[in-house]
PDB file of N, CA and C in Angstrom:
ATOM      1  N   UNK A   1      77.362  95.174 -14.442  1.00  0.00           N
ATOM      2  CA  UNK A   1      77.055  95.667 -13.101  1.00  0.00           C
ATOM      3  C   UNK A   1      78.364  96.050 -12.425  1.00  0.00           C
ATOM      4  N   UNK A   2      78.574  97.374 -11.936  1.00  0.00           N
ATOM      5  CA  UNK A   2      79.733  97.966 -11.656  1.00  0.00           C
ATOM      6  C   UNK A   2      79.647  97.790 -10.199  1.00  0.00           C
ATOM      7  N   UNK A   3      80.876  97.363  -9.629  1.00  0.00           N
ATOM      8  CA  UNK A   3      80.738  96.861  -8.224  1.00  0.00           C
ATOM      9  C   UNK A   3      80.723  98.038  -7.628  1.00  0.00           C
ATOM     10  N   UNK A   4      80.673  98.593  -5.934  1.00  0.00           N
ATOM     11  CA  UNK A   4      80.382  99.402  -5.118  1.00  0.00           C
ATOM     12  C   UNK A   4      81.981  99.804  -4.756  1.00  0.00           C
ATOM     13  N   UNK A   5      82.299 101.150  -4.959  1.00  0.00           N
ATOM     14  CA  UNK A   5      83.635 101.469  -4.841  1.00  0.00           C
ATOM     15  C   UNK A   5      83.750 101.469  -3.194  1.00  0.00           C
ATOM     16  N   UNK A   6      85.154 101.307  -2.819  1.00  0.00           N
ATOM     17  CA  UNK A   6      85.458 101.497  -1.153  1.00  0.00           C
ATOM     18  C   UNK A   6      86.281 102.720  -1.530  1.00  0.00           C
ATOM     19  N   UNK A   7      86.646 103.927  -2.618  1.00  0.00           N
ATOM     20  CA  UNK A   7      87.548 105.051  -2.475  1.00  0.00           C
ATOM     21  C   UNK A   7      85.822 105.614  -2.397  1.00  0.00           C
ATOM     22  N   UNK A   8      86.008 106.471  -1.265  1.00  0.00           N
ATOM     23  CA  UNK A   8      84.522 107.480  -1.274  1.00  0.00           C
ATOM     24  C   UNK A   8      85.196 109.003  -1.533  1.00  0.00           C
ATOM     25  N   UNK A   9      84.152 109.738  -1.804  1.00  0.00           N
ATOM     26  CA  UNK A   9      84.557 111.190  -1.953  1.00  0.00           C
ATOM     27  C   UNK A   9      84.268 111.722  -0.541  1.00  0.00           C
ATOM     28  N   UNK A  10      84.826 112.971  -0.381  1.00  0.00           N
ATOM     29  CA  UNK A  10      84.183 113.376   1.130  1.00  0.00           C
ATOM     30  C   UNK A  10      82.525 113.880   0.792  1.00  0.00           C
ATOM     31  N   UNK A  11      82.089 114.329   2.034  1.00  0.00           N
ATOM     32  CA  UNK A  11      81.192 115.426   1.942  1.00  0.00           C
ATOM     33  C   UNK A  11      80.837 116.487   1.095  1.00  0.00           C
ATOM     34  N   UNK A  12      82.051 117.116   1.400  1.00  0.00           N
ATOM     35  CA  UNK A  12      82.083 118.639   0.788  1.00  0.00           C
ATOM     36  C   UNK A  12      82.023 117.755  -0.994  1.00  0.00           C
ATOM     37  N   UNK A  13      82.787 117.233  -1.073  1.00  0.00           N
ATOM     38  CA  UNK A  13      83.302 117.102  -2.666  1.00  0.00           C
ATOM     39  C   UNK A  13      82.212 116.641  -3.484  1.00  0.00           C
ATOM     40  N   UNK A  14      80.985 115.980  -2.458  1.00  0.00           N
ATOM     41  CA  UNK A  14      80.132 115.221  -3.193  1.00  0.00           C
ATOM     42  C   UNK A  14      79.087 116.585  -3.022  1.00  0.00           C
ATOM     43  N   UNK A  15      78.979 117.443  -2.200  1.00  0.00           N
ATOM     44  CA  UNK A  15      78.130 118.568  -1.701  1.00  0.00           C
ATOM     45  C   UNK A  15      78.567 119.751  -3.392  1.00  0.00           C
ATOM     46  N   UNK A  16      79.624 119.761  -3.649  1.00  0.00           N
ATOM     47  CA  UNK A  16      79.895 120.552  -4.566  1.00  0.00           C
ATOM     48  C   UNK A  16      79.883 120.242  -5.800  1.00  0.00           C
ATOM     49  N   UNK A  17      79.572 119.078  -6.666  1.00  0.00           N
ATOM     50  CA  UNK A  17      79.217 118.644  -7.616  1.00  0.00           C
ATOM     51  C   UNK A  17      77.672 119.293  -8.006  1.00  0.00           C
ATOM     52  N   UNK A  18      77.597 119.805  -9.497  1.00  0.00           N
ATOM     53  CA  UNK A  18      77.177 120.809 -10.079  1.00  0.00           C
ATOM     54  C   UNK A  18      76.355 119.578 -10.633  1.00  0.00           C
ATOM     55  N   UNK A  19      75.120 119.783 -10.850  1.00  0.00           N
ATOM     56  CA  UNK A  19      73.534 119.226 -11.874  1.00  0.00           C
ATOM     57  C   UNK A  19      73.504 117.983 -10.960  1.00  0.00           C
ATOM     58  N   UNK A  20      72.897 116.955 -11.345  1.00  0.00           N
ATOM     59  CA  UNK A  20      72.047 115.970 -10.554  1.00  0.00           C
ATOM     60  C   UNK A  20      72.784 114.678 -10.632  1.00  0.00           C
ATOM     61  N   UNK A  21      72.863 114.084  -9.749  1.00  0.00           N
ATOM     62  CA  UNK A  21      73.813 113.074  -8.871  1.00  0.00           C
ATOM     63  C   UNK A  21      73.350 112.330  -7.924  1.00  0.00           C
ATOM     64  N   UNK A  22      73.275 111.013  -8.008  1.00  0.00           N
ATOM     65  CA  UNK A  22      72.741 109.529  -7.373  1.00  0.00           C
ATOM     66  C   UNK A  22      73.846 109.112  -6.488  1.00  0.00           C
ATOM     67  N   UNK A  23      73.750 108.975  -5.458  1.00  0.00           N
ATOM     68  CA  UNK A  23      74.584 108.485  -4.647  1.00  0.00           C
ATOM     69  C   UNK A  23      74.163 107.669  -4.413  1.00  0.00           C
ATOM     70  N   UNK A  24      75.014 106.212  -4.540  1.00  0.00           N
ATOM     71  CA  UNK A  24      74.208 104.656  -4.116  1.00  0.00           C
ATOM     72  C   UNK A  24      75.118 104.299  -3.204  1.00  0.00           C
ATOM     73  N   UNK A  25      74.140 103.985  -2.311  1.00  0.00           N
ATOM     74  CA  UNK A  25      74.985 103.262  -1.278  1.00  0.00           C
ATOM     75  C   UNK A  25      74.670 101.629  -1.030  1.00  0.00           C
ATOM     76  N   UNK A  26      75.625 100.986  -0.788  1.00  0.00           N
ATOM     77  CA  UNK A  26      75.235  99.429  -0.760  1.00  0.00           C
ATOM     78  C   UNK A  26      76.867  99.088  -0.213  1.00  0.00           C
ATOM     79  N   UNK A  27      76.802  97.629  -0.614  1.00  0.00           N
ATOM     80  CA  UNK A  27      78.052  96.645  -0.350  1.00  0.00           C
ATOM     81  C   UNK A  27      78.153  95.988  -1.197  1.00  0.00           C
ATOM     82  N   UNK A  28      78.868  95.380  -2.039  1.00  0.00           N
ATOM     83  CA  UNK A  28      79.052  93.987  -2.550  1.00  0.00           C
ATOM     84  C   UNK A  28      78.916  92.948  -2.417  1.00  0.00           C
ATOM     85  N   UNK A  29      79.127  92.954  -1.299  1.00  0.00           N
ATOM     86  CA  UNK A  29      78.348  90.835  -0.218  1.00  0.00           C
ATOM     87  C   UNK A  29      77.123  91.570  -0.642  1.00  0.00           C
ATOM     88  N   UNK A  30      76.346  92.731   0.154  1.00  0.00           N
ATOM     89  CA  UNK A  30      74.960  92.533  -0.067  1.00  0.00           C
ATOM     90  C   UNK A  30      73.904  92.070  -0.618  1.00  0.00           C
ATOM     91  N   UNK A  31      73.228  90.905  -0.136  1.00  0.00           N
ATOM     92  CA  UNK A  31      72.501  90.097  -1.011  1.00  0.00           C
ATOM     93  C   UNK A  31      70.995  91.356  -1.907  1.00  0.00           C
ATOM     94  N   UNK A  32      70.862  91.765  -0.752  1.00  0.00           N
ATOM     95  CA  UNK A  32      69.764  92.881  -1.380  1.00  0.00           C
ATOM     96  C   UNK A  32      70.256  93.827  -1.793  1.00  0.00           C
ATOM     97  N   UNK A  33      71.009  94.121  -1.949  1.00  0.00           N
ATOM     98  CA  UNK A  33      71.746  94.759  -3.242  1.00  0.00           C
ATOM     99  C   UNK A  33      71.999  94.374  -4.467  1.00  0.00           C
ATOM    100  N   UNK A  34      72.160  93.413  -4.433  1.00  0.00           N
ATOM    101  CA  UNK A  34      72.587  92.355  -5.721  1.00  0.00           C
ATOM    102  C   UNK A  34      71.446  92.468  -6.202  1.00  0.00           C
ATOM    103  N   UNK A  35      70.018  91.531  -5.472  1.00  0.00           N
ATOM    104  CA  UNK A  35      69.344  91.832  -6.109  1.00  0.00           C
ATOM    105  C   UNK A  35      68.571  93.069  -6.899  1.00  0.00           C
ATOM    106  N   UNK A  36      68.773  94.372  -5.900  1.00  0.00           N
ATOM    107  CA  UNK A  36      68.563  95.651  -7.162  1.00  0.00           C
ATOM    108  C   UNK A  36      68.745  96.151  -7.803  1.00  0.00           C
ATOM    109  N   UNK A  37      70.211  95.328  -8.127  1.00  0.00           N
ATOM    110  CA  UNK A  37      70.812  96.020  -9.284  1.00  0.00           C
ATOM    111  C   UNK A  37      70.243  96.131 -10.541  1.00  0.00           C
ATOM    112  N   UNK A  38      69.441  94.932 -11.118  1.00  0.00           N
ATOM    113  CA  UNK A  38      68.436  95.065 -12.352  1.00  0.00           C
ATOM    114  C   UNK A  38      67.584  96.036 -12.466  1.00  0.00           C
ATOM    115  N   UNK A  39      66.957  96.577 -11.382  1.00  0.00           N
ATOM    116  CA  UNK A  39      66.004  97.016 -11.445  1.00  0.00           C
ATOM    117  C   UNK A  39      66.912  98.653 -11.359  1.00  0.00           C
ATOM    118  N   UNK A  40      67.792  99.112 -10.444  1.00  0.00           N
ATOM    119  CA  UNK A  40      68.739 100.223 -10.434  1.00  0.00           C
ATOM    120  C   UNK A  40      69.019 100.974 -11.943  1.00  0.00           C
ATOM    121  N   UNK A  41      70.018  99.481 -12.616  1.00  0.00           N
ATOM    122  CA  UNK A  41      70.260  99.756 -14.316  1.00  0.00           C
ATOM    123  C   UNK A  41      69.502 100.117 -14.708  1.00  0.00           C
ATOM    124  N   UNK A  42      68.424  99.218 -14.606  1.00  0.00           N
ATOM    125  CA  UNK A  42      67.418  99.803 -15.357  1.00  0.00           C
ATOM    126  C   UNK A  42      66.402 100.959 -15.677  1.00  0.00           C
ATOM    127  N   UNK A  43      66.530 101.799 -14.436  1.00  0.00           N
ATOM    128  CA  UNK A  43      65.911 102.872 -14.029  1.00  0.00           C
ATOM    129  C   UNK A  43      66.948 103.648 -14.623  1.00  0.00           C
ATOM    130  N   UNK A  44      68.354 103.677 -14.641  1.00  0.00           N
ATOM    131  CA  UNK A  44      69.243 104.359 -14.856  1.00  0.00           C
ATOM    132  C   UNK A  44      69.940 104.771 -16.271  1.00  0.00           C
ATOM    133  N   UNK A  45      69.518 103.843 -17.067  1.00  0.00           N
ATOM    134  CA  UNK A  45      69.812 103.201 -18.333  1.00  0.00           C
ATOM    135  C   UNK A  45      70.103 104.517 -19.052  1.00  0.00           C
ATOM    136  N   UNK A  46      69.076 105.082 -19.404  1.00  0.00           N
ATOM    137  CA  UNK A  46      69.078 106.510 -20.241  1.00  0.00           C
ATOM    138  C   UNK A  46      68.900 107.778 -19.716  1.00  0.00           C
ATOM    139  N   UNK A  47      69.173 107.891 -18.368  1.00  0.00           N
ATOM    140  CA  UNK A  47      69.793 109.146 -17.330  1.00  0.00           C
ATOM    141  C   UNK A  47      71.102 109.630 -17.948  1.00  0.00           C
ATOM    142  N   UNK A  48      72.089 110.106 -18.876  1.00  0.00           N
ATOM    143  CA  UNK A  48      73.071 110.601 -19.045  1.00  0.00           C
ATOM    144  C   UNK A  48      73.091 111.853 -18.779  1.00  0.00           C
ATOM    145  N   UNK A  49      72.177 112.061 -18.244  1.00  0.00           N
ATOM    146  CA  UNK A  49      72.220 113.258 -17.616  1.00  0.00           C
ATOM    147  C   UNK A  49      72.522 113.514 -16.152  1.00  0.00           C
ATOM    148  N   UNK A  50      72.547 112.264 -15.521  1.00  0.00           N
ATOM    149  CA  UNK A  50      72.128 112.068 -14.143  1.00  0.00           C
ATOM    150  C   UNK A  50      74.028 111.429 -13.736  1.00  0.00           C
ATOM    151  N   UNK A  51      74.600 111.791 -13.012  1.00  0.00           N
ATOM    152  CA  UNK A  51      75.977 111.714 -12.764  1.00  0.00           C
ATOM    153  C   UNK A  51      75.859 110.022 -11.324  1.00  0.00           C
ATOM    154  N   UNK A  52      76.052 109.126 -11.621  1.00  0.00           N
ATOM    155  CA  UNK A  52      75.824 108.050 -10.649  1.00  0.00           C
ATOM    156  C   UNK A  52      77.477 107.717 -10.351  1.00  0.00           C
ATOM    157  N   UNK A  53      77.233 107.794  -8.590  1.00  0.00           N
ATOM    158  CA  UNK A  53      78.344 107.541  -7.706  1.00  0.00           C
ATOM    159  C   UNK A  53      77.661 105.822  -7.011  1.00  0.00           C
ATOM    160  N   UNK A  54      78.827 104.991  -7.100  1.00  0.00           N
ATOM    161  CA  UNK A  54      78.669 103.942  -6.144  1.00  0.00           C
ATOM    162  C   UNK A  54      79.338 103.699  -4.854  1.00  0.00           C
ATOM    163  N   UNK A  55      78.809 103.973  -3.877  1.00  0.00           N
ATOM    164  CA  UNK A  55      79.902 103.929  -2.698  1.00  0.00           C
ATOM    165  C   UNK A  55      79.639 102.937  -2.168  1.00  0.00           C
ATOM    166  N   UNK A  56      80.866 102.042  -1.385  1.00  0.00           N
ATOM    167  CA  UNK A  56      80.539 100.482  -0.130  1.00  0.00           C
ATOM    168  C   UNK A  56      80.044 101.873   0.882  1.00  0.00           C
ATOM    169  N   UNK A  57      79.262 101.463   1.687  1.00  0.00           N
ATOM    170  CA  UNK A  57      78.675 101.603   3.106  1.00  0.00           C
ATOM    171  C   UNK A  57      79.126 100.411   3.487  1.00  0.00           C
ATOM    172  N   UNK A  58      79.606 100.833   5.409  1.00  0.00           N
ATOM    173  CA  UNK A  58      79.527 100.151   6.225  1.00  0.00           C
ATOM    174  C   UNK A  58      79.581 101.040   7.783  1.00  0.00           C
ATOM    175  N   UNK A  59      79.722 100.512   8.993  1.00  0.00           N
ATOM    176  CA  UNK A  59      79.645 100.930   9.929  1.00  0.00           C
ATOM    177  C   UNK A  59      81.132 102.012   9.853  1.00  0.00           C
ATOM    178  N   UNK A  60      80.744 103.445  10.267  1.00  0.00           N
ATOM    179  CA  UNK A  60      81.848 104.039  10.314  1.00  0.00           C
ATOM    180  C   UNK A  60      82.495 104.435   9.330  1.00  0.00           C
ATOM    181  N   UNK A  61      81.886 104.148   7.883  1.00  0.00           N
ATOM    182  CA  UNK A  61      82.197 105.110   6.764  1.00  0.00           C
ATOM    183  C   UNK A  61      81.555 106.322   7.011  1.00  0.00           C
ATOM    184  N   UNK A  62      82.346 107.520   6.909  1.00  0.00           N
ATOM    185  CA  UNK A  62      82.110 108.546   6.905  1.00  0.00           C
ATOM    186  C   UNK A  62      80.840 109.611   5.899  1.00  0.00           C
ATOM    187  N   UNK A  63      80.665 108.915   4.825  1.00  0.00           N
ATOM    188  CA  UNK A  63      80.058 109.630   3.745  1.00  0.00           C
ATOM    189  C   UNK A  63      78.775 108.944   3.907  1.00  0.00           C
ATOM    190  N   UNK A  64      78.394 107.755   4.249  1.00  0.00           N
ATOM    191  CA  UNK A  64      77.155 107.110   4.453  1.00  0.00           C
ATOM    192  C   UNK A  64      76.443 107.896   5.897  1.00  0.00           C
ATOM    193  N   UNK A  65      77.318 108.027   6.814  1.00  0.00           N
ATOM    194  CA  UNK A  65      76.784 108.031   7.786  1.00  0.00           C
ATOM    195  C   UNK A  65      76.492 109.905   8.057  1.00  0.00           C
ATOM    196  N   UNK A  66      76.865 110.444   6.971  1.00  0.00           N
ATOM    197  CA  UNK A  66      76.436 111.867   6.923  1.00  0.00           C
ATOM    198  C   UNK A  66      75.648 111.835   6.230  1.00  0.00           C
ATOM    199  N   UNK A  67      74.805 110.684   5.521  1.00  0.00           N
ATOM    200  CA  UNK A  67      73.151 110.983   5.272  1.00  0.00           C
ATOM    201  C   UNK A  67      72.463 110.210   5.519  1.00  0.00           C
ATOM    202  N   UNK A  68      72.478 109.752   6.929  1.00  0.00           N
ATOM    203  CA  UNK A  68      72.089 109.249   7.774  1.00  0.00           C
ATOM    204  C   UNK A  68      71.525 107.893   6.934  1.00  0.00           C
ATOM    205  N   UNK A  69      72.463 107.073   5.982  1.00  0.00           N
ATOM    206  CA  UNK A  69      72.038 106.062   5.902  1.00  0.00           C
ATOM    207  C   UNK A  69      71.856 105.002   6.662  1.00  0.00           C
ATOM    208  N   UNK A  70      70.707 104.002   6.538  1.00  0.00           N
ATOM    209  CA  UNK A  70      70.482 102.758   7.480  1.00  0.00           C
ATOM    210  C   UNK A  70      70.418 101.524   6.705  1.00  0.00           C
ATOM    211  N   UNK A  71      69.453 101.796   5.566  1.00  0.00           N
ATOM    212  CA  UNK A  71      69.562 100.390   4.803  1.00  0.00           C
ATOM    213  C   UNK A  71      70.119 100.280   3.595  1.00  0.00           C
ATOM    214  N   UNK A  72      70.162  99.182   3.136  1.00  0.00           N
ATOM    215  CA  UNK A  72      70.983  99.057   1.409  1.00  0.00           C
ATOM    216  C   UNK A  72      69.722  98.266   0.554  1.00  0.00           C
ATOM    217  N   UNK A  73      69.702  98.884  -0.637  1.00  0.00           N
ATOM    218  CA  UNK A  73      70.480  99.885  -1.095  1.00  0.00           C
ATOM    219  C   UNK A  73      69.561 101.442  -0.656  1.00  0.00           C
ATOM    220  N   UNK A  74      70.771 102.125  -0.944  1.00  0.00           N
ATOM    221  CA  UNK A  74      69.742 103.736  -0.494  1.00  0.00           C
ATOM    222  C   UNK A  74      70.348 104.399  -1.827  1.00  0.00           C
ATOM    223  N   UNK A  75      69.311 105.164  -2.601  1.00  0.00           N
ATOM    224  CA  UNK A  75      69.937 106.225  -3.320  1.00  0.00           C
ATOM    225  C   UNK A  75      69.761 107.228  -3.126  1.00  0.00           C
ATOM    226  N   UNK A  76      70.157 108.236  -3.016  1.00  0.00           N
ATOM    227  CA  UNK A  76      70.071 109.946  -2.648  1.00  0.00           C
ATOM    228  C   UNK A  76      70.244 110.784  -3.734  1.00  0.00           C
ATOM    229  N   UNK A  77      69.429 110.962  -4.467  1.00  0.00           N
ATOM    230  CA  UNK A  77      69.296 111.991  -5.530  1.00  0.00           C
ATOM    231  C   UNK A  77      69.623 113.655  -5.252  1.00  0.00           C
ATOM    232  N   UNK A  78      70.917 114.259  -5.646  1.00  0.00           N
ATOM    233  CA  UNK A  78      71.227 115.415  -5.215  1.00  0.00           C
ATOM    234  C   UNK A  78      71.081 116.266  -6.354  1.00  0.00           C
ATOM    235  N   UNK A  79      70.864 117.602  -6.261  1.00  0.00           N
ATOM    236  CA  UNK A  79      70.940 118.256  -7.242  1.00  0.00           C
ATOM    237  C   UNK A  79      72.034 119.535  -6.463  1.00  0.00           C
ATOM    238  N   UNK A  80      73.084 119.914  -7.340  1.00  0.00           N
ATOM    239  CA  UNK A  80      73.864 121.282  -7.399  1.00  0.00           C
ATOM    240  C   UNK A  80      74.344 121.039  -5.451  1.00  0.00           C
ATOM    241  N   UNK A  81      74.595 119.966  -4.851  1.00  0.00           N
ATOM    242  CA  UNK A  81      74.495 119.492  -3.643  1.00  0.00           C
ATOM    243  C   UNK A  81      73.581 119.494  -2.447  1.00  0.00           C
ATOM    244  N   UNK A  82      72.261 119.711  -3.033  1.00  0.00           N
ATOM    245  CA  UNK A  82      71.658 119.468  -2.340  1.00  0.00           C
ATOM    246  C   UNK A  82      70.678 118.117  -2.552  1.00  0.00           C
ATOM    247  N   UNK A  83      70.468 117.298  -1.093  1.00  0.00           N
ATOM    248  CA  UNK A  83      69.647 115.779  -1.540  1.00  0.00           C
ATOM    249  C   UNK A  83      68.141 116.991  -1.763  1.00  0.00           C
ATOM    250  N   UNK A  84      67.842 116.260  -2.684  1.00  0.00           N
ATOM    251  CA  UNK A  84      66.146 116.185  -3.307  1.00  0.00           C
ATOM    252  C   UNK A  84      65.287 115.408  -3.103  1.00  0.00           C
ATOM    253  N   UNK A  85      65.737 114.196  -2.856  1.00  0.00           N
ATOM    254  CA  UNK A  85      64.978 112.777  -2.819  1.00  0.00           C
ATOM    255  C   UNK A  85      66.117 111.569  -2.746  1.00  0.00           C
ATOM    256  N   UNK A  86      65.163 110.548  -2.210  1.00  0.00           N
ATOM    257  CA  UNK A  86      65.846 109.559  -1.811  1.00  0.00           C
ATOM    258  C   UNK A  86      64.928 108.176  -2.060  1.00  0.00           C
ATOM    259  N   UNK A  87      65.571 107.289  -2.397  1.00  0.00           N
ATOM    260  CA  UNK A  87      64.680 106.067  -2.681  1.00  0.00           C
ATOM    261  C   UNK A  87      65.650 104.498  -1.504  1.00  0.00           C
ATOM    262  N   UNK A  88      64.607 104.125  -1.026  1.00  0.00           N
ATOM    263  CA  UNK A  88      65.446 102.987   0.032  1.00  0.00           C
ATOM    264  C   UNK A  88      65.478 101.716  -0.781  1.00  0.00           C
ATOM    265  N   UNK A  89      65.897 100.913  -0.378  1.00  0.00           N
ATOM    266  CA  UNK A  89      65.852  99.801  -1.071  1.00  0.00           C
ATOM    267  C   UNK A  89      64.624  99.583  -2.610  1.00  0.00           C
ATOM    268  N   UNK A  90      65.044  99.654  -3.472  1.00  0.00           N
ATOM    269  CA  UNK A  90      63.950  99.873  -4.454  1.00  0.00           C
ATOM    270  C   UNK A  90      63.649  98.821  -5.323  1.00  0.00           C
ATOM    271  N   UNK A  91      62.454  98.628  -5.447  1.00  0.00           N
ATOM    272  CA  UNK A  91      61.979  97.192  -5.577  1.00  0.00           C
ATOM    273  C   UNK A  91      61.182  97.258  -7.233  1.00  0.00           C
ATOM    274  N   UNK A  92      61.739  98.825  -7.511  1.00  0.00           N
ATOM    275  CA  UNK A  92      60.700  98.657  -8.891  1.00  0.00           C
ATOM    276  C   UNK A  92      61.571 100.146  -9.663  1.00  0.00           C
ATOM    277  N   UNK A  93      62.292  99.583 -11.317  1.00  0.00           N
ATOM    278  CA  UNK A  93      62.567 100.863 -11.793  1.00  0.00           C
ATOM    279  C   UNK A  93      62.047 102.153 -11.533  1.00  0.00           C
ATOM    280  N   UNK A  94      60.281 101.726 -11.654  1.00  0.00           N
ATOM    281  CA  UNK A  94      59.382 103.212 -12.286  1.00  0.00           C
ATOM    282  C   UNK A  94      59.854 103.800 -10.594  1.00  0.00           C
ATOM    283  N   UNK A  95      59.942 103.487  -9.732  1.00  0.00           N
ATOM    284  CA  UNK A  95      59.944 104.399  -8.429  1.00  0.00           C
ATOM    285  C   UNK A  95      61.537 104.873  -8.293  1.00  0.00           C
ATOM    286  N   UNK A  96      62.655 104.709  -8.877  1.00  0.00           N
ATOM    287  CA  UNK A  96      63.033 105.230  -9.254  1.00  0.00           C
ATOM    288  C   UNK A  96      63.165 106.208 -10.314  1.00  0.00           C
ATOM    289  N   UNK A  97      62.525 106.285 -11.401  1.00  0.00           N
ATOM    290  CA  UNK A  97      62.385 106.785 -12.207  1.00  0.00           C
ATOM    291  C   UNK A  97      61.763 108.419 -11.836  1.00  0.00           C
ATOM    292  N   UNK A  98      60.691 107.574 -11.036  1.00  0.00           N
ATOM    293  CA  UNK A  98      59.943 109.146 -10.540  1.00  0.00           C
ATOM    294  C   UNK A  98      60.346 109.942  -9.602  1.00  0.00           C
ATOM    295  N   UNK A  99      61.590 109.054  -8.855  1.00  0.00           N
ATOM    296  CA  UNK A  99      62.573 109.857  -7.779  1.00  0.00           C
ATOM    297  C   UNK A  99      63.505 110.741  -8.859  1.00  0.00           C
ATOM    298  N   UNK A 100      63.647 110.600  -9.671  1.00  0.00           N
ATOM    299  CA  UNK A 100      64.910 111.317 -10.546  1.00  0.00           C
ATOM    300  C   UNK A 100      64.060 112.377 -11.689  1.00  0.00           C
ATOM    301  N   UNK A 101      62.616 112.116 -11.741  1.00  0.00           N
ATOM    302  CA  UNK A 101      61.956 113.236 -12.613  1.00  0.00           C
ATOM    303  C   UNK A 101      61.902 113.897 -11.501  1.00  0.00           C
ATOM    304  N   UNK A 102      61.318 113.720 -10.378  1.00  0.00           N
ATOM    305  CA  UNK A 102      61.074 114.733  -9.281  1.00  0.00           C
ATOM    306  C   UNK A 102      61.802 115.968  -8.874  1.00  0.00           C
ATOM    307  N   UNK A 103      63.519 114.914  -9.000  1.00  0.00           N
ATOM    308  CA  UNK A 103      64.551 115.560  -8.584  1.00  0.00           C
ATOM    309  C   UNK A 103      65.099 116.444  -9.883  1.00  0.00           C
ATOM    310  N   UNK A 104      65.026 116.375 -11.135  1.00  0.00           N
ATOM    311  CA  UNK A 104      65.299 117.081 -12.218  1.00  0.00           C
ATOM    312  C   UNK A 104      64.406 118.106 -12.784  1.00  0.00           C
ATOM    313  N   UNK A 105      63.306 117.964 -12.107  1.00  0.00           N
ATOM    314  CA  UNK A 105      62.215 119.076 -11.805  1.00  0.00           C
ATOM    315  C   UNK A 105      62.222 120.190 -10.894  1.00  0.00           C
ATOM    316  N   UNK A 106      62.808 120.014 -10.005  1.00  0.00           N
ATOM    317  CA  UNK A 106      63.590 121.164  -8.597  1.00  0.00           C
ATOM    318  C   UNK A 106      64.237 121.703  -8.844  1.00  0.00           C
ATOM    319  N   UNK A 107      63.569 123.390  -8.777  1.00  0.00           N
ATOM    320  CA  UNK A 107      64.211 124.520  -9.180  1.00  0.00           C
ATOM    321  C   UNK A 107      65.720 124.180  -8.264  1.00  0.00           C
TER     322      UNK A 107
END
């Protein structure tokens, strides 16, 4: 389980990344984070196709708060920079799973 980076990318940089890309947002203290991580991996496991960023959120990070995150964990499924879908705190692989067919399905 790969901890939640505090170097974030900007906007633009994460806006310009080419094919499909998970932006997770969480913390490391976060207890409900911790706990989704099983269920995260696991949804994630055989995505090598799917480019996964971990960023810390907190008050006044810049990159969280330009997609209007509120809770942890949040993932934001982007494609070619645009979000497609988004899953909030996720309590079950398959609903991730179907956030990332959804999003790899969008022209």
């Amino acid at each position: 389980m790969s901890p939640y980076t505090t170097e974030q990318p900007s906007r633009a940089e994460v806006d310009a990344l080419p094919g499909l890309t998970v932006v997770e947002f969480g913390a490391n203290w976060c207890g409900i984070c911790k706990a989704a991580q099983p269920v995260i991996e696991e949804a994630l496991r055989d995505a090598q196709h799917l480019r996964h960023l971990k960023v810390e959120d907190a008050s006044g990070r810049p990159l969280g708060r330009s997609f209007k995150v509120k809770l942890w964990p949040t993932l934001v499924f982007m494609r070619d920079g645009l979000e497609v879908g988004r899953v909030v705190r996720p309590d079950s692989a398959a609903a991730i799973r179907r956030e990332m067919e959804q999003a790899a399905a969008k022209p």
